[in-house]
Protein backbone atom coordinates (compact mmCIF):
# COMPACT_ATOMS: atom_id res chain seq x y z
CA UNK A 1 82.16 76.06 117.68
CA UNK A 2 78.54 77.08 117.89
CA UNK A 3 79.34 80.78 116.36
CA UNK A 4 77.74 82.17 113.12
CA UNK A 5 81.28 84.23 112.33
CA UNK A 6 83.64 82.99 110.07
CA UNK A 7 87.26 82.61 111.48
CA UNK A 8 90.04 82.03 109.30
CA UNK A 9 93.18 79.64 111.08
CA UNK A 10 96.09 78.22 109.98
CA UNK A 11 96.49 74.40 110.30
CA UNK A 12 99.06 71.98 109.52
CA UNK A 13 98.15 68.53 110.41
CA UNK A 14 100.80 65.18 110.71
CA UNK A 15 99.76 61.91 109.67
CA UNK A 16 100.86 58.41 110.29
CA UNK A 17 99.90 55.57 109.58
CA UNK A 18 101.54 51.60 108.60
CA UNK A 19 98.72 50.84 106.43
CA UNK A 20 98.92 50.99 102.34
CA UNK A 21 96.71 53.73 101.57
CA UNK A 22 96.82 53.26 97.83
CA UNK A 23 95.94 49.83 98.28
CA UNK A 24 92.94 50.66 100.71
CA UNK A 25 91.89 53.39 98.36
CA UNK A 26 91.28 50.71 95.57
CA UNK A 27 89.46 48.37 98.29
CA UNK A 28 87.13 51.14 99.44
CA UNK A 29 89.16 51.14 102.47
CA UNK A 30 90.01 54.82 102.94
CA UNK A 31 88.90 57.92 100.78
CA UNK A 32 90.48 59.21 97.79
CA UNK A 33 89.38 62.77 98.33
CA UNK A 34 90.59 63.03 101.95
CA UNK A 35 94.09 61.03 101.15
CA UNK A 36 95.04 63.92 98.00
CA UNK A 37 94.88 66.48 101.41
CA UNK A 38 96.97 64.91 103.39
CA UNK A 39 99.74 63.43 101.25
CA UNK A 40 101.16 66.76 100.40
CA UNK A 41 104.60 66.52 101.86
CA UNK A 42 104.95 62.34 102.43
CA UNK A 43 107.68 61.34 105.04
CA UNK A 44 108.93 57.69 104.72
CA UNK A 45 110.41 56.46 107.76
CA UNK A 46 111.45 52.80 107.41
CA UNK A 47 110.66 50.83 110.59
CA UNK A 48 113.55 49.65 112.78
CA UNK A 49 114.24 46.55 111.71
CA UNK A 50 115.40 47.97 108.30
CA UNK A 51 117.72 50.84 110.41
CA UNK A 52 120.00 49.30 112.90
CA UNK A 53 122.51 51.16 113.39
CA UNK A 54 119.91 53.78 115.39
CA UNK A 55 119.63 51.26 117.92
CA UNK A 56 122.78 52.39 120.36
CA UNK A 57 121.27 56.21 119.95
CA UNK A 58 118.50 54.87 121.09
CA UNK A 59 118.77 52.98 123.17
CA UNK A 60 120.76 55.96 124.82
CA UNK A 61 118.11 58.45 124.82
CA UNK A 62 115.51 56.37 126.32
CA UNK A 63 118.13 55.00 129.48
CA UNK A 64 118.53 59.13 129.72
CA UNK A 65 115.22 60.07 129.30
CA UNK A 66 114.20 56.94 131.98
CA UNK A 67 116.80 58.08 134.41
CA UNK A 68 115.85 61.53 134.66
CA UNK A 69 112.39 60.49 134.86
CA UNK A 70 113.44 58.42 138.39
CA UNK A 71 116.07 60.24 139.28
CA UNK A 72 118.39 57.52 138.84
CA UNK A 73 121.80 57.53 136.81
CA UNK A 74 122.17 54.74 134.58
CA UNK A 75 125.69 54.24 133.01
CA UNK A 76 124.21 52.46 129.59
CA UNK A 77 123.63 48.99 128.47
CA UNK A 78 126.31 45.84 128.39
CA UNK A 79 127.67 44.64 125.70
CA UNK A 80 125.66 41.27 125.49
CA UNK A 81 122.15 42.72 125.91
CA UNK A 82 123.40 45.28 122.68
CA UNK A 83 123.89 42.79 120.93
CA UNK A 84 121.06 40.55 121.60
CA UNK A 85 118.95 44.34 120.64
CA UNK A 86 120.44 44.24 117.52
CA UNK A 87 119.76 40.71 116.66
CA UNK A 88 116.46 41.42 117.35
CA UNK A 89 113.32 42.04 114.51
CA UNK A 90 111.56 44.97 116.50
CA UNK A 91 107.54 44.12 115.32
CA UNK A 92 106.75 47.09 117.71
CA UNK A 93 109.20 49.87 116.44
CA UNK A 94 110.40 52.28 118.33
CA UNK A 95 107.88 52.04 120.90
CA UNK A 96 108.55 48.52 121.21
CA UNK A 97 112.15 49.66 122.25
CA UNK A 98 111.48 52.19 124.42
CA UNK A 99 109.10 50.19 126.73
């Protein structure tokens, strides 16, 4: 920043996004040229709701990753409030889980 030398680098960048790009393209929404760069390699994730059966591993990792984080040990999750997780449409993803 603020030089007058050229330095070459090497940068891969990650996108994400829940928006239809395509669609905002065609609206004006978002720019052609920019959205040929960065949909090299695309990555579909579906969201939750369409991927259940992740929910135990989850739901595992984050009581892990919570009880290290307060030093507490925490056995898991009862049967009942699984259940009711699964039943559930998850709006918020996996963050939605995890808080």
């Amino acid at each position: 920043m603020g030089g007058s030398k050229t330095i070459k680098v090497d940068v891969r960048l990650i996108t994400a996004t829940n928006k239809d790009l395509n669609q905002m393209i065609k609206t004006g929404g978002f720019r052609e040229d920019l959205y040929y760069r960065i949909n090299v390699v695309p990555i579909v994730i579906p969201p939750l709701r369409e991927r259940k059966e992740d929910i135990p591993q989850l739901i595992d990792h984050f009581i892990n990753k919570f009880g290290v984080e307060n030093n507490r040990n925490v056995k898991g999750i009862n049967k009942e409030a699984l259940e009711i997780m699964m039943q559930y449409e998850w709006p918020g993803n996996i963050r939605e889980l995890e808080i």
